[in-house]
Structure formats: structure tokens, C-alpha cells
Protein backbone atom coordinates (compact mmCIF):
# COMPACT_ATOMS: atom_id res chain seq x y z
CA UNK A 1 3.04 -24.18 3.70
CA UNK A 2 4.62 -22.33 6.23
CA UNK A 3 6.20 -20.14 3.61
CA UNK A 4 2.26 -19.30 2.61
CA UNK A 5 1.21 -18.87 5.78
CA UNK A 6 4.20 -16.42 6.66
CA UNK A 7 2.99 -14.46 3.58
CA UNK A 8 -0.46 -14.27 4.01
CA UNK A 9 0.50 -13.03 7.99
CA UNK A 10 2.43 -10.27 5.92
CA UNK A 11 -0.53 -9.74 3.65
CA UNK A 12 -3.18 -9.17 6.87
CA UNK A 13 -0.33 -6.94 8.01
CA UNK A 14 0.18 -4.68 5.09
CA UNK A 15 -4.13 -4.37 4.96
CA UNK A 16 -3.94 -3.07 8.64
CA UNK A 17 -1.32 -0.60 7.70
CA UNK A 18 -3.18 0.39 4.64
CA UNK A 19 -6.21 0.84 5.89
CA UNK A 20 -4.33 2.69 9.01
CA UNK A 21 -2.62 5.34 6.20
CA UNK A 22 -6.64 5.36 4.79
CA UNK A 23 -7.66 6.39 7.96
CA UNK A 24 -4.70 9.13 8.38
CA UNK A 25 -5.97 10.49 4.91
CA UNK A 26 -9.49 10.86 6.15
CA UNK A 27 -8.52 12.43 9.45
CA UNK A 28 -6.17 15.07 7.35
CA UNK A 29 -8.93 15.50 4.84
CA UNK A 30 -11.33 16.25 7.81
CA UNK A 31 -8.39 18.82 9.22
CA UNK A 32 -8.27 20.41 5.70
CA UNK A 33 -12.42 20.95 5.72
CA UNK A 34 -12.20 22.37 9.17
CA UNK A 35 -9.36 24.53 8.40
CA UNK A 36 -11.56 25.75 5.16
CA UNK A 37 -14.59 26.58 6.97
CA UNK A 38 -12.80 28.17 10.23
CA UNK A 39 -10.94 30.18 7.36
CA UNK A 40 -14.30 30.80 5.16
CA UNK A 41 -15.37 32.45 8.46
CA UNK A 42 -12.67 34.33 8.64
CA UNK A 43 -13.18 35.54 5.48
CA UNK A 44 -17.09 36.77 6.34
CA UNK A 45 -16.19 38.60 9.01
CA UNK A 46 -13.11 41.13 7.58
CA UNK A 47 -15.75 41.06 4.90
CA UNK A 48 -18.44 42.46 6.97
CA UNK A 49 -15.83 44.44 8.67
CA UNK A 50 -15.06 46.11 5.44
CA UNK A 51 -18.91 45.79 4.50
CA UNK A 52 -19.31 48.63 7.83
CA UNK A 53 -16.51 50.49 6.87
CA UNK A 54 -17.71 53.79 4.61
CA UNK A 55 -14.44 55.26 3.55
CA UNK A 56 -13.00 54.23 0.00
CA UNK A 57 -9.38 53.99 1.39
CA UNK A 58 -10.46 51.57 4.24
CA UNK A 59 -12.55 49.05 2.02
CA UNK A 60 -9.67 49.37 -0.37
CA UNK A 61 -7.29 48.28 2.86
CA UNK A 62 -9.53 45.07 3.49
CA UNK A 63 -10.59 44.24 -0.17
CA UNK A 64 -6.36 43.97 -0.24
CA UNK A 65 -6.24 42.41 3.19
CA UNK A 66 -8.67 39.89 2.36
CA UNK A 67 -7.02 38.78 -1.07
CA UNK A 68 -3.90 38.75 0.70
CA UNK A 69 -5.98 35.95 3.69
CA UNK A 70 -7.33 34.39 1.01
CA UNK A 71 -4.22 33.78 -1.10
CA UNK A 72 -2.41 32.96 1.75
CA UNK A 73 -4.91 29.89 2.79
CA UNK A 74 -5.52 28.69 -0.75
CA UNK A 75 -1.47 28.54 -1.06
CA UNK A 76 -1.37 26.53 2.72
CA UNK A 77 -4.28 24.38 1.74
CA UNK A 78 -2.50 23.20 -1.68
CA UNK A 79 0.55 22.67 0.08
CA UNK A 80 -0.49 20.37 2.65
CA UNK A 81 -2.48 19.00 -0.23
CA UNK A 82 0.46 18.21 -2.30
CA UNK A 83 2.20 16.84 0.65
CA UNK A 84 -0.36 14.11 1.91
CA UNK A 85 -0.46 13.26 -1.54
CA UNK A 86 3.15 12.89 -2.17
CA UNK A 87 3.31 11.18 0.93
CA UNK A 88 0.66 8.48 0.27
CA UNK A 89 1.54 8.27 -3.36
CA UNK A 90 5.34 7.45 -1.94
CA UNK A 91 3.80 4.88 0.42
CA UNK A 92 1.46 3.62 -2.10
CA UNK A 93 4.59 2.87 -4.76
CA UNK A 94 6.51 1.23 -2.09
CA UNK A 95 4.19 -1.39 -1.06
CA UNK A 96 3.18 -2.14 -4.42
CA UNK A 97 7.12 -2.86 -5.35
CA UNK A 98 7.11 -4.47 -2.21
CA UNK A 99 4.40 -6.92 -3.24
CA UNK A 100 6.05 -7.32 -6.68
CA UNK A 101 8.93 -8.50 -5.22
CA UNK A 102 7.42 -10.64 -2.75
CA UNK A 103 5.44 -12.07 -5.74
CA UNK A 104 8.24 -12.95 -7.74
CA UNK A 105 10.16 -14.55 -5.13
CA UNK A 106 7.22 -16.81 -4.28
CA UNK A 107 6.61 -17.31 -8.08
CA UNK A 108 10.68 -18.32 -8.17
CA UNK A 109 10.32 -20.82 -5.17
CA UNK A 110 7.11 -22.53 -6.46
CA UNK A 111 9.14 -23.02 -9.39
CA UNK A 112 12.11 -24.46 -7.77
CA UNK A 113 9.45 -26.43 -5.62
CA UNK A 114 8.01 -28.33 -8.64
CA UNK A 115 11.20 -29.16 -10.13
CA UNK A 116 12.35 -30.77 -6.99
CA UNK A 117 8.94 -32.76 -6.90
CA UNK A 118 9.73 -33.64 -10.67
CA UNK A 119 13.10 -35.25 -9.31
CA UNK A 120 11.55 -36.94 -6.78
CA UNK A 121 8.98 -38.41 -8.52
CA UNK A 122 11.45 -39.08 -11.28
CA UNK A 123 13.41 -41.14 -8.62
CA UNK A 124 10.73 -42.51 -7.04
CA UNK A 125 9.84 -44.32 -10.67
CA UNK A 126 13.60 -45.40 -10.65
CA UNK A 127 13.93 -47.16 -7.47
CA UNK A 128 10.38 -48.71 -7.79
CA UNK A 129 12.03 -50.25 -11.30
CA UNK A 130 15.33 -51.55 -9.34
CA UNK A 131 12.71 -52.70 -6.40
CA UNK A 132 11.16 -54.97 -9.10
CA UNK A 133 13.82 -55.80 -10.60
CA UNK A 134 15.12 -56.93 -7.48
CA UNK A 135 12.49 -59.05 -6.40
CA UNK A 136 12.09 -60.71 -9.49
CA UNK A 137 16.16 -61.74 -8.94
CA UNK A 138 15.09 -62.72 -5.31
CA UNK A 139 11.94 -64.69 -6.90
CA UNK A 140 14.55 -66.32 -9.66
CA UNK A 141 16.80 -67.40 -6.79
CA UNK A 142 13.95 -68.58 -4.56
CA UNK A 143 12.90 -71.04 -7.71
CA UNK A 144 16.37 -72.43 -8.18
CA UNK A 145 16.70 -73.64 -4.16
């Protein structure tokens, strides 16, 4: 029981740290939308920038400029992407083989549990038999005095 109760502490610990790393992953997510729309801005105002610009040479200079932002942010973006997604994907595969293994090794114990009950019980029957056995001998000797 106390083995059980140890567990299911661990359990109600694991769901608070899961649903901690959940609420990491929504804050980054929230970072990575903020980050996109402060950079989206960014983006509409070297456009307009270029938009008020009249000479061919100096649109050409922000249409490169503004490829060059924009490649730039998609490449941070899918990095940190890839990262928080390594990352919880790593976390993720740990606690899983954590659980396995805590699984198993209850599955083992409950197994070594029930075949010490089946000795008991198995022992139990025996002495019960010499128990009669000896008061029938203590009856017998009873009769004779």
C-alpha cells in the first residue's frame, strides 16, 4: 500500500511538471506570435519606406533588405521552433521510459507479492492440517484417561 501510495505521489508529481513544461510551451508559443507580429511590422514599414522611395536603385536596396529581414526571422523563428520541440520531445521520451520502468517494476513486485501470498496461504492450509491432526491426538488421549 505504501508502495502505491508512494507511486501515485510520483504520478501527481510528474502531472504538475507536465502540465508546468505545457505551460512553458504556451508561454514560448505566445513569445514566437509576438516576435512574428513585432517582425510583420517591421516588415510594413521598410516596405512603406521603400513604397516612398522613387528611385529604381533604392527600392532595389530595400526589396533586397527586406528579403534579407525576412529570411533572417523565418530562419530564427524555425530555429527556436526546432529547439522547443526537441526539447519537449526529449522531455516527453524521458518520462514516458520513466513510467515504463516504473510500470514494470510495480508489475515485477505484484508478482513477487502474489507468490508470497500463494506460500502463505499454502502454509496456512498445512499447519491448519497438523492443528487438526493434533487435536484429534489430544482428543484420542483425552478418551483413553
Amino acid at each position: 500500500m505504501g508502495e502505491l501510495q508512494r507511486v501515485r505521489t510520483e504520478l501527481d508529481q510528474e502531472t504538475l511538471n507536465r502540465i508546468d513544461y505545457q505551460n512553458q510551451v504556451q508561454t514560448l508559443l505566445e513569445e514566437i506570435d509576438f516576435l512574428r507580429r513585432s517582425h510583420d511590422q517591421e516588415i510594413k514599414d521598410l516596405q512603406s519606406m521603400a513604397a516612398r522611395d522613387t528611385t529604381n536603385e533604392n527600392r532595389e536596396f530595400f526589396r533586397n533588405e527586406l528579403a534579407q529581414a525576412i529570411r533572417e526571422i523565418r530562419e530564427e523563428y524555425d530555429n527556436l521552433n526546432n529547439a522547443n520541440r526537441n526539447d519537449i520531445e526529449s522531455w516527453y521520451k524521458l518520462k514516458v521510459q520513466e513510467i515504463e520502468t516504473q510500470s514494470a517494476r510495480q508489475n515485477m513486485e505484484q508478482g513477487h507479492q502474489k507468490d508470497e501470498l500463494k506460500r502463505l496461504r499454502t502454509q496456512l492450509t498445512d499447519l491448519r492440517g497438523k492443528l487438526a491432526d493434533l487435536e484429534g491426538r489430544v482428543s484420542k488421549r483425552k478418551k483413553k484417561h
